[in-house]
N, C-alpha and C. Protein backbone atom coordinates (compact mmCIF):
# COMPACT_ATOMS: atom_id res chain seq x y z
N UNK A 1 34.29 59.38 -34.97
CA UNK A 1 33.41 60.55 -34.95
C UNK A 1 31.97 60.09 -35.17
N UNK A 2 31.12 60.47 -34.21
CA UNK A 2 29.78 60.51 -34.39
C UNK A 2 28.71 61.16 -35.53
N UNK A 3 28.41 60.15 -36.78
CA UNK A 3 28.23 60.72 -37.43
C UNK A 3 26.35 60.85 -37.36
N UNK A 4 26.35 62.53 -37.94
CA UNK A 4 25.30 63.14 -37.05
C UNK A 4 24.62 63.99 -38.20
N UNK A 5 23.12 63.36 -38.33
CA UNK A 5 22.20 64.08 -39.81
C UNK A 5 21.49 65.29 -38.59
N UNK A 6 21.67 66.62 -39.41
CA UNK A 6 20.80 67.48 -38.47
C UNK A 6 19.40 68.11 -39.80
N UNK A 7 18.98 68.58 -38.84
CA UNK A 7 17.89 69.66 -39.93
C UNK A 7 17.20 70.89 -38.97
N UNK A 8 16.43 71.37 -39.97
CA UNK A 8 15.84 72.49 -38.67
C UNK A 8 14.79 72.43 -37.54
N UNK A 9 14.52 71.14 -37.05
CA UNK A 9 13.92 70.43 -36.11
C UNK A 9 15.08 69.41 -35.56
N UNK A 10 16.02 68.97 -35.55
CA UNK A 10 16.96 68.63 -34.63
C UNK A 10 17.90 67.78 -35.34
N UNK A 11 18.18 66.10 -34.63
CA UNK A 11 18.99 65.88 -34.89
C UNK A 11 19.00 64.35 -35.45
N UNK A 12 19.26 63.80 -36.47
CA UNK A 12 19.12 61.83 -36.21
C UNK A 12 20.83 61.33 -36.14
N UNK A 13 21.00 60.00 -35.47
CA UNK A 13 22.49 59.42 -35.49
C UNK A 13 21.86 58.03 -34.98
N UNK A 14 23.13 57.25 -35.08
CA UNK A 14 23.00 56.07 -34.80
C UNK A 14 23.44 55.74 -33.74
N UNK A 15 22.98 54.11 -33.18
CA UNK A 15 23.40 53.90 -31.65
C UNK A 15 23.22 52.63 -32.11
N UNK A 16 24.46 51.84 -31.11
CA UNK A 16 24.54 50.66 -31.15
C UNK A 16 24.12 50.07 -29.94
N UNK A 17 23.03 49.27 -29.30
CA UNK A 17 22.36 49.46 -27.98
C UNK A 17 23.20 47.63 -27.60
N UNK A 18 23.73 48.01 -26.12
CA UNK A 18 24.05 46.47 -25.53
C UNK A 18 23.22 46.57 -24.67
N UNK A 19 22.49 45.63 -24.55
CA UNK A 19 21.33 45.06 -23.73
C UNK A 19 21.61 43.98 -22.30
N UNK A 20 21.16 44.49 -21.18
CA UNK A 20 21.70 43.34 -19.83
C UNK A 20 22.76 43.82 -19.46
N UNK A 21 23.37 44.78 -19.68
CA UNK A 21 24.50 45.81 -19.13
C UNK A 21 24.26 45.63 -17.59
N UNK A 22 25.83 45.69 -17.10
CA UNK A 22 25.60 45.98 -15.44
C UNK A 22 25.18 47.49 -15.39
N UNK A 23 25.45 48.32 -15.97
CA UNK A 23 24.49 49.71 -15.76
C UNK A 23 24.69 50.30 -16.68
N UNK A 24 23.72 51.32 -16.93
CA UNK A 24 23.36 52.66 -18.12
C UNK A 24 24.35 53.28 -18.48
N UNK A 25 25.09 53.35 -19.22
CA UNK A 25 26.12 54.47 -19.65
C UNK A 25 26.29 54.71 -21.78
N UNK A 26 27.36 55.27 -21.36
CA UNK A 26 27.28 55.91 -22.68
C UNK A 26 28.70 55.50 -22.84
N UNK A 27 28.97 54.38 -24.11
CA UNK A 27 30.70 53.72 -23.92
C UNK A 27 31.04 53.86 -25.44
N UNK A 28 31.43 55.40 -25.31
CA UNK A 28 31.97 55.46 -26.45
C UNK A 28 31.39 55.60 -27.95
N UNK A 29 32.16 55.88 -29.34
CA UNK A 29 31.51 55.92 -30.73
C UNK A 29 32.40 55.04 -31.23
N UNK A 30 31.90 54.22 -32.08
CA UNK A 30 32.33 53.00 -33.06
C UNK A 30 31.69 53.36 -34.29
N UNK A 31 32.57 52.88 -35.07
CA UNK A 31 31.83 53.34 -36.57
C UNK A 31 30.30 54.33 -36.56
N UNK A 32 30.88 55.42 -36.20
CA UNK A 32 30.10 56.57 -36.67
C UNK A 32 28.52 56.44 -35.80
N UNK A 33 28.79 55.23 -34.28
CA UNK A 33 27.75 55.01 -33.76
C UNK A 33 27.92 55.72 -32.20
N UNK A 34 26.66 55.94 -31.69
CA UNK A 34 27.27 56.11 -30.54
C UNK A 34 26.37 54.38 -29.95
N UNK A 35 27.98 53.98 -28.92
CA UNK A 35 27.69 53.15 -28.32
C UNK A 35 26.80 53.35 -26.72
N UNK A 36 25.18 52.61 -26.52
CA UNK A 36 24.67 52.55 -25.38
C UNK A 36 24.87 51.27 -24.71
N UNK A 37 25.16 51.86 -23.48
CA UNK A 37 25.07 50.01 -22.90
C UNK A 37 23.95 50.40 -21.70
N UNK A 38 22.67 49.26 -21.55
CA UNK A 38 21.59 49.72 -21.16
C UNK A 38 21.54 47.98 -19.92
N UNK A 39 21.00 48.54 -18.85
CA UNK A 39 20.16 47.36 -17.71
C UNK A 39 19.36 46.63 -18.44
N UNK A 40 18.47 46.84 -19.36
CA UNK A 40 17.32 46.48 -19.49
C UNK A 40 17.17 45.12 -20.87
N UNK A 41 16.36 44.25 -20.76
CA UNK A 41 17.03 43.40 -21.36
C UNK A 41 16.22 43.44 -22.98
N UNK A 42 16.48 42.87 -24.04
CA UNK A 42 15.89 43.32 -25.25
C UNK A 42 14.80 42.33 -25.28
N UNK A 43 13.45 42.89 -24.56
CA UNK A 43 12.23 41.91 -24.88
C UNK A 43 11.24 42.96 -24.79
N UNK A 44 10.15 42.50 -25.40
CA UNK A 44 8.83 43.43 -25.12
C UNK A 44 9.42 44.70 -24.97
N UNK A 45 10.23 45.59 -26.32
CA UNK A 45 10.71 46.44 -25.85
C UNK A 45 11.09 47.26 -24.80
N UNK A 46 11.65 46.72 -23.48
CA UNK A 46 12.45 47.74 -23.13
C UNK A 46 13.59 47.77 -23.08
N UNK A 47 14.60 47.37 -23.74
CA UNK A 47 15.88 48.19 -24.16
C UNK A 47 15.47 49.29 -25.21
N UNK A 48 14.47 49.75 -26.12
CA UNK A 48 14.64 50.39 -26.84
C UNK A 48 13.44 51.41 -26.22
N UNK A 49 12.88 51.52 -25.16
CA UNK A 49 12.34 52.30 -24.13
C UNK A 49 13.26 53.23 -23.26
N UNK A 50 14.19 52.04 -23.04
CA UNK A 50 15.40 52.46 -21.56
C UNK A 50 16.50 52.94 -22.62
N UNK A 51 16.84 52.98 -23.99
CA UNK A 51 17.67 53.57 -24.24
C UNK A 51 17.15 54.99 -24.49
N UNK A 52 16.12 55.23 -24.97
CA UNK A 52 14.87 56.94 -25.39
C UNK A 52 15.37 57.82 -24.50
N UNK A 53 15.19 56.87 -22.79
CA UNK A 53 14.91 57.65 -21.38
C UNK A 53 16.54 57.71 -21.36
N UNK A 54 17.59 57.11 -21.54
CA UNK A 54 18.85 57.30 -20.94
C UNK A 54 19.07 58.22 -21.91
N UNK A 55 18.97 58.22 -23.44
CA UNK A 55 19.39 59.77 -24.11
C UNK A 55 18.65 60.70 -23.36
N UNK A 56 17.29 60.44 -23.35
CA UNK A 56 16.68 62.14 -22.69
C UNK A 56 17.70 62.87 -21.95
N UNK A 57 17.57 61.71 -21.07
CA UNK A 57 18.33 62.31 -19.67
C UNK A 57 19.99 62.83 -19.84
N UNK A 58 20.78 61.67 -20.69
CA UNK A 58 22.60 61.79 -21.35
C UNK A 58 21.87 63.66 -21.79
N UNK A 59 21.00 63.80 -23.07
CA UNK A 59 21.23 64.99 -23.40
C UNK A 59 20.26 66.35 -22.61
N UNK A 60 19.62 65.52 -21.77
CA UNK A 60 18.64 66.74 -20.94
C UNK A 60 17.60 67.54 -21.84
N UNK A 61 16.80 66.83 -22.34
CA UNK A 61 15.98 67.06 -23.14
C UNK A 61 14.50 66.11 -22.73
N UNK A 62 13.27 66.50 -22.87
CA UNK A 62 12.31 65.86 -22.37
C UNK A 62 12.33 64.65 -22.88
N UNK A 63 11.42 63.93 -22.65
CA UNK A 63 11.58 62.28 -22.90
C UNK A 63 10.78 61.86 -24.80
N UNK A 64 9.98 63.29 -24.67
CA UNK A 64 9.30 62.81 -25.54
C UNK A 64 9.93 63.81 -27.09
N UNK A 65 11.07 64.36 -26.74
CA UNK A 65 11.70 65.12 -27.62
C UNK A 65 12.86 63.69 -28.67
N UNK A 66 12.90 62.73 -27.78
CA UNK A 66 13.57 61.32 -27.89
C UNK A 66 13.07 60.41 -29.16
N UNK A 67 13.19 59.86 -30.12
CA UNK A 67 12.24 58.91 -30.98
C UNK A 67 12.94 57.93 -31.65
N UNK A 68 12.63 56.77 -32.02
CA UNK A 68 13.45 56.00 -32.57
C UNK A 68 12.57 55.72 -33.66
N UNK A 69 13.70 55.80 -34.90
CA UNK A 69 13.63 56.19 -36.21
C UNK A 69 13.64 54.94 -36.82
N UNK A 70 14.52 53.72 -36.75
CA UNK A 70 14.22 52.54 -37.10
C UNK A 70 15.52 51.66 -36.34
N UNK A 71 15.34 50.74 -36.53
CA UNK A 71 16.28 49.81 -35.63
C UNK A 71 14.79 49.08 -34.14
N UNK A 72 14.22 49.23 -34.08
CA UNK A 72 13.25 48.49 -33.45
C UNK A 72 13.09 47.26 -32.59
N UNK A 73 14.03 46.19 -33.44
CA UNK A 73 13.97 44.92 -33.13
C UNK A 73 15.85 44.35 -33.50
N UNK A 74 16.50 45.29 -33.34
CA UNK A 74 17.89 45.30 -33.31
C UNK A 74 18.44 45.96 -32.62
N UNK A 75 19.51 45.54 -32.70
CA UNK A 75 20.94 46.35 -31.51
C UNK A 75 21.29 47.72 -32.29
N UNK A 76 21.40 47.87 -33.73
CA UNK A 76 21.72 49.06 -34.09
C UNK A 76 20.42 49.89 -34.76
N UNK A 77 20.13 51.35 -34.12
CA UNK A 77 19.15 51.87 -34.06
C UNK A 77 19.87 53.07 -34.90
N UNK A 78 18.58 54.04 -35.23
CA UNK A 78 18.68 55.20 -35.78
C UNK A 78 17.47 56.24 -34.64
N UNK A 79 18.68 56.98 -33.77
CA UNK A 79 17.08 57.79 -32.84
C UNK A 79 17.59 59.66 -33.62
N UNK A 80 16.31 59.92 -32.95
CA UNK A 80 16.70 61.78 -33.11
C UNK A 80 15.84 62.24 -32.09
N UNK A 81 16.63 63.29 -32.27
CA UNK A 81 16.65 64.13 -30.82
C UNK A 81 16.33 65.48 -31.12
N UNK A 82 15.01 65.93 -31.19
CA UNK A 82 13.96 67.09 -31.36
C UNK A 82 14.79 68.37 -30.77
N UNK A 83 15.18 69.66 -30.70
CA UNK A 83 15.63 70.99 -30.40
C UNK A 83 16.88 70.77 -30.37
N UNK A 84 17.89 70.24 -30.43
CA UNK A 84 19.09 69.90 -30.45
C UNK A 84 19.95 70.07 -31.96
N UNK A 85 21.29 70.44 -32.11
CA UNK A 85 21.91 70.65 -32.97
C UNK A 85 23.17 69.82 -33.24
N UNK A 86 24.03 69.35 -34.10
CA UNK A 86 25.12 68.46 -34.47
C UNK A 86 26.22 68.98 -32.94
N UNK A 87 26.50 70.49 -33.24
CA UNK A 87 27.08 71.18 -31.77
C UNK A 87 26.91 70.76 -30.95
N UNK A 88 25.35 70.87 -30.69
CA UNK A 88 24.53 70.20 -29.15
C UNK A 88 25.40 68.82 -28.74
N UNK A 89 24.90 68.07 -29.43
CA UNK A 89 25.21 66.78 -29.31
C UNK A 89 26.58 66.67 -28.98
N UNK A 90 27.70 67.31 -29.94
CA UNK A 90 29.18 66.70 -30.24
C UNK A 90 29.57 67.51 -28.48
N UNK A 91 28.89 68.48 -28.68
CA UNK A 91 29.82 69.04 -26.91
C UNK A 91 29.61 67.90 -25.44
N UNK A 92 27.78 67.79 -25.86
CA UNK A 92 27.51 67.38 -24.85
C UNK A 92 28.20 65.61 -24.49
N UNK A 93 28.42 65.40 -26.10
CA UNK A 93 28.90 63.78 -25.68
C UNK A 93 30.98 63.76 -25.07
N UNK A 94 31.11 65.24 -25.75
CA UNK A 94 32.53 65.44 -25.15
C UNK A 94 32.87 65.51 -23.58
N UNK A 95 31.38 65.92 -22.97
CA UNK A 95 32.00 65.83 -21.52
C UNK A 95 32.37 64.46 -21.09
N UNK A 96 31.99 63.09 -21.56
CA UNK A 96 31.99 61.78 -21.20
C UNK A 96 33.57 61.62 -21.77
N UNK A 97 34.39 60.93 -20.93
CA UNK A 97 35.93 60.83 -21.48
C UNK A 97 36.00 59.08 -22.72
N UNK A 98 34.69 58.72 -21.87
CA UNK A 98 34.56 57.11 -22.89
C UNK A 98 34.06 57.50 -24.22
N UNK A 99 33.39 58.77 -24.62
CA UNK A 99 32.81 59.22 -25.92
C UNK A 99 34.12 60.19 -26.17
């Protein structure tokens, strides 16, 4: 289970980001993370660019509603996700059969 801090501005959780992926997806939750596997490789930040834009888009929310909270210069991050609710999230990651 995706474990998921909300408040009354949205949402924070964790992500475990694989970097150099053959493509963008969303593979699953591991210890209370959700797992990203991203194209982009971890330098001059953009894996932690290309993971912002692949949540936007996974939850359909603008790009800049996206933020990463700490994890920066690692594979396991802390992002949140601005208008969104624990609900939001848990449905929307239920449509994926790998989450």
């Amino acid at each position: 289970m995706l474990d998921i801090k909300e408040d009354r501005d949205g949402v924070s959780f964790r992500v475990r980001v694989q970097p150099r992926a053959s493509r963008n997806q969303a593979a699953g939750i591991a210890d209370g993370a959700l797992k990203v596997r991203l194209t982009a490789p971890p330098v001059d930040g953009e894996a932690n660019e290309a993971c912002l834009k692949f949540l936007a888009g996974l939850f359909g929310v603008p790009a800049r509603s996206v933020s990463l909270v700490s994890g920066h210069t690692g594979r396991n991050k802390i992002v949140r996700v601005r208008g969104l609710t624990a609900r939001d999230v848990l449905d929307l990651l239920g449509r994926f059969p790998e989450c």
